[in-house]
C-alpha atoms as a PDB file:
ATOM      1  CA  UNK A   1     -27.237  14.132  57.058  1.00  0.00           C
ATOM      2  CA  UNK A   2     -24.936  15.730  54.501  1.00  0.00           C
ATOM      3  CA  UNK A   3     -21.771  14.646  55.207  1.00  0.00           C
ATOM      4  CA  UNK A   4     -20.542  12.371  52.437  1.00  0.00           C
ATOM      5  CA  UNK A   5     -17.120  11.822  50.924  1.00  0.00           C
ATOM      6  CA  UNK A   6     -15.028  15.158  52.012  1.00  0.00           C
ATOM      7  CA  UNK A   7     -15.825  17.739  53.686  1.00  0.00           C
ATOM      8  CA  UNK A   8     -13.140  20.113  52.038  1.00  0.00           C
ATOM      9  CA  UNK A   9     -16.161  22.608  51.118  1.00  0.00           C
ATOM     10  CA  UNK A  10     -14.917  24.412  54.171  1.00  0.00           C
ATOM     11  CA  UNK A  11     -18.358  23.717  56.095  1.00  0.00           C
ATOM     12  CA  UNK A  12     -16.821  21.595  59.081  1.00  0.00           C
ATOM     13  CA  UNK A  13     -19.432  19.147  60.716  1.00  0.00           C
ATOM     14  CA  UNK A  14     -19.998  19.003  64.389  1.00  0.00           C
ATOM     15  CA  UNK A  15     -18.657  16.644  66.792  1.00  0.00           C
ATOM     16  CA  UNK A  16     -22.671  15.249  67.175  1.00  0.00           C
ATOM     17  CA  UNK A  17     -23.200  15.408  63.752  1.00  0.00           C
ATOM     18  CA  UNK A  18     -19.684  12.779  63.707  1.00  0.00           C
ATOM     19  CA  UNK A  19     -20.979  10.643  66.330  1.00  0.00           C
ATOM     20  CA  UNK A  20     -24.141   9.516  65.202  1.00  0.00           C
ATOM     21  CA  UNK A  21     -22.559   8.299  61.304  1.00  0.00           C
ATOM     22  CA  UNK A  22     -23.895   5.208  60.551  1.00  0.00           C
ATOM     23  CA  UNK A  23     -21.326   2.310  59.410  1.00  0.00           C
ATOM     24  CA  UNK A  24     -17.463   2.710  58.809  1.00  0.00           C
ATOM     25  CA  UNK A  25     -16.344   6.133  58.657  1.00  0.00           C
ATOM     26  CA  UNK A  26     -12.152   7.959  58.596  1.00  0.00           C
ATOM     27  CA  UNK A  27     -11.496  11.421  59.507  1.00  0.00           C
ATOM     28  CA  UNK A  28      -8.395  12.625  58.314  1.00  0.00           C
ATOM     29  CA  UNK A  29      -7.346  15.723  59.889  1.00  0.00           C
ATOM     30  CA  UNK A  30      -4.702  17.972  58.001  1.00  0.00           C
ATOM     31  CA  UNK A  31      -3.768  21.329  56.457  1.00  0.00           C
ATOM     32  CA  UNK A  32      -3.429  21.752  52.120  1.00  0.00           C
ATOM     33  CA  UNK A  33      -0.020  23.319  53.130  1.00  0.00           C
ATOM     34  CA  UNK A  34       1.236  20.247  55.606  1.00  0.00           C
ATOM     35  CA  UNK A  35       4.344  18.457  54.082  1.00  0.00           C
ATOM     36  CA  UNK A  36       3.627  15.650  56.277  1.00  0.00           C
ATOM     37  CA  UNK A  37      -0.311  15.721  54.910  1.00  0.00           C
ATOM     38  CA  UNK A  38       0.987  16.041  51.183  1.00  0.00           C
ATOM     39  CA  UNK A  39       3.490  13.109  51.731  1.00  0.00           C
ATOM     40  CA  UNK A  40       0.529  11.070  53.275  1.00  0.00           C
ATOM     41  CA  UNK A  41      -2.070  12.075  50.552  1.00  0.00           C
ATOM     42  CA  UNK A  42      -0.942   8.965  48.164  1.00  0.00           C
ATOM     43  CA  UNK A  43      -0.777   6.395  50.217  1.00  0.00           C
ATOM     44  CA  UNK A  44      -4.579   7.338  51.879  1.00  0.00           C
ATOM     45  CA  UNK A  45      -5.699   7.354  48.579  1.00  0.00           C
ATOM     46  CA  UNK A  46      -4.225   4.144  47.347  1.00  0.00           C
ATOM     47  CA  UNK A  47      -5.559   2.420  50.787  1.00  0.00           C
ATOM     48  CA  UNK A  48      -9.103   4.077  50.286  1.00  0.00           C
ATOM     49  CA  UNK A  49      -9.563   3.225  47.240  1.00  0.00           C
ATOM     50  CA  UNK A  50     -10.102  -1.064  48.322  1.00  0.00           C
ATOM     51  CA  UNK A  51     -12.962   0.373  50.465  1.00  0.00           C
ATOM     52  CA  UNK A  52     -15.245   2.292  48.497  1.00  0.00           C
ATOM     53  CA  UNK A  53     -17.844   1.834  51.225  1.00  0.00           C
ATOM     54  CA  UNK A  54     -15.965   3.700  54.018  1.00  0.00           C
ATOM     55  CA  UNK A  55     -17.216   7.273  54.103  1.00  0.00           C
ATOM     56  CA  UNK A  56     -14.016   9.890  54.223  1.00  0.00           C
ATOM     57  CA  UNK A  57     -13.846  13.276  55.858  1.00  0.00           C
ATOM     58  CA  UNK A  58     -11.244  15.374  54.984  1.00  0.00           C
ATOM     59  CA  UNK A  59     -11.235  17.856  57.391  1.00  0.00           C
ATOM     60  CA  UNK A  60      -8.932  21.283  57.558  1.00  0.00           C
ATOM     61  CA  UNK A  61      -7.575  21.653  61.160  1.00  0.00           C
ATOM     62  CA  UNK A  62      -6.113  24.128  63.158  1.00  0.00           C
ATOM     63  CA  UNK A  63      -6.627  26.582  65.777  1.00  0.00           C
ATOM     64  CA  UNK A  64     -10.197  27.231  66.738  1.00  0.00           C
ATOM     65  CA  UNK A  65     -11.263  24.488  64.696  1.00  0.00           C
ATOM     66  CA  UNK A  66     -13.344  22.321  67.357  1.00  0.00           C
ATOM     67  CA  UNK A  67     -14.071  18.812  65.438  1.00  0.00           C
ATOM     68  CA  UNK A  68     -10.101  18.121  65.475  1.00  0.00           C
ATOM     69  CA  UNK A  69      -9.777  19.505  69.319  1.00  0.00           C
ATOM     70  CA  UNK A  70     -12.862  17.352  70.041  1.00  0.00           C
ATOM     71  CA  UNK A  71     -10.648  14.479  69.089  1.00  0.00           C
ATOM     72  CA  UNK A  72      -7.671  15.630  70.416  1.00  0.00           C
ATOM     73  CA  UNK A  73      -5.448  15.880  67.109  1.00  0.00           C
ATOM     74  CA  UNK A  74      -2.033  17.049  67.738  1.00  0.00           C
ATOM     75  CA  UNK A  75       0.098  16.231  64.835  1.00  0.00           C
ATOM     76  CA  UNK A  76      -1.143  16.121  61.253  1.00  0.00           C
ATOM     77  CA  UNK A  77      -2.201  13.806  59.381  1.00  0.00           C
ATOM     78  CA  UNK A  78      -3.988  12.315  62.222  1.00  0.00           C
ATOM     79  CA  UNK A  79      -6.335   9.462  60.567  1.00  0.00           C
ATOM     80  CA  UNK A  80      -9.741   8.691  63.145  1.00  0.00           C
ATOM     81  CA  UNK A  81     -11.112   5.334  62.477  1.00  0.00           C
ATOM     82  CA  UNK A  82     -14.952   5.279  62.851  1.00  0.00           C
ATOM     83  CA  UNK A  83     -17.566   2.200  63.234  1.00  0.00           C
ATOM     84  CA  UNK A  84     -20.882   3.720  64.029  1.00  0.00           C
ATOM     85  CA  UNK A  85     -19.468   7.135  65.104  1.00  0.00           C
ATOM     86  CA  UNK A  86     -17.203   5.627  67.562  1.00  0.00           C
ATOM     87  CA  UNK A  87     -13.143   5.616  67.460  1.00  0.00           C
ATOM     88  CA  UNK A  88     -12.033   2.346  66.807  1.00  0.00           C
ATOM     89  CA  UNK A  89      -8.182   2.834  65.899  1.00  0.00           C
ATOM     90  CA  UNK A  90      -6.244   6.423  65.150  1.00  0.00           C
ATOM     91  CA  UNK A  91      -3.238   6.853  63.060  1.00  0.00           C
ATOM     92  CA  UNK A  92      -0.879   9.897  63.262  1.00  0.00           C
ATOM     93  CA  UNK A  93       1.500  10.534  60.107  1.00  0.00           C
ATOM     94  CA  UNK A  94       0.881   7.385  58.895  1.00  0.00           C
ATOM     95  CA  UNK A  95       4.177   6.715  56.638  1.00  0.00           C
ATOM     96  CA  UNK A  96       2.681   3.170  54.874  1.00  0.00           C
ATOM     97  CA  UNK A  97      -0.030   2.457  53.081  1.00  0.00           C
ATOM     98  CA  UNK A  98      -0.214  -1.465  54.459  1.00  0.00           C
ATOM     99  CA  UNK A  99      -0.739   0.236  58.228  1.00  0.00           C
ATOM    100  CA  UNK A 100      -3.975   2.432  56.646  1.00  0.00           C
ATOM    101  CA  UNK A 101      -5.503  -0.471  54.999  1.00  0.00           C
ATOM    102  CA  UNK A 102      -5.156  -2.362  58.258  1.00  0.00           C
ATOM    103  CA  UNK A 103      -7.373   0.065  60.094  1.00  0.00           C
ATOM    104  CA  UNK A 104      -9.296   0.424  57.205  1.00  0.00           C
ATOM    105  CA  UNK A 105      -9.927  -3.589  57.239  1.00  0.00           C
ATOM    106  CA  UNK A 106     -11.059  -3.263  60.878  1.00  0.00           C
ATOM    107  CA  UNK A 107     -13.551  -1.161  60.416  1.00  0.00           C
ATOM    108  CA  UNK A 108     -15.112  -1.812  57.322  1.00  0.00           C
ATOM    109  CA  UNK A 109     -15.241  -5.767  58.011  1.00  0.00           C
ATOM    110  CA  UNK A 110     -13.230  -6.368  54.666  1.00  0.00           C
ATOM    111  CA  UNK A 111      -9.695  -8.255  54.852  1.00  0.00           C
END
């Protein structure tokens, strides 16, 4: 499957496609022009970056875009912890980046 570490090229993957990744997986579900995304961006990226082995998604959300209805986002930056393609912890507008490595910890296995 093609999915690998963003899927900003526009092409968003299917909700099947999401549920049958193998091993630890977040979605983060945003818009480029979301203050609340840009505000989150840093502290994603400084939490990601202790688990090189977690596949990220970066997906663009908004109306008509099914993967983020599929998983009910409502607010953005909504953060979807996967383990085998299924939700193990969800964060919306996280504001630390402690909280993100937490869920990060949980599903990669590393404290």
């Amino acid at each position: 499957m093609g999915l690998q570490q963003s899927a900003d090229s526009g092409v968003e993957p299917s909700r099947e496609d999401v549920d049958q990744l193998e091993g630890p997986t977040v979605i983060e579900f945003g818009a480029p022009w979301c203050g609340y995304c840009m505000a989150a961006r840093p502290l994603i990226d400084q939490a990601l970056a202790k688990h090189s082995n977690v596949r990220h998604l970066r997906i663009e959300d908004g109306p008509g875009r099914r993967l983020g209805r599929s998983f009910r986002v409502k607010l953005w930056p909504t953060l979807v912890f996967l383990r085998q393609g299924v939700e193990v912890e969800r964060l919306v507008r996280p504001s630390d980046s402690s909280t993100i490595e937490g869920a990060l910890a949980r599903i990669d296995g590393v404290a």
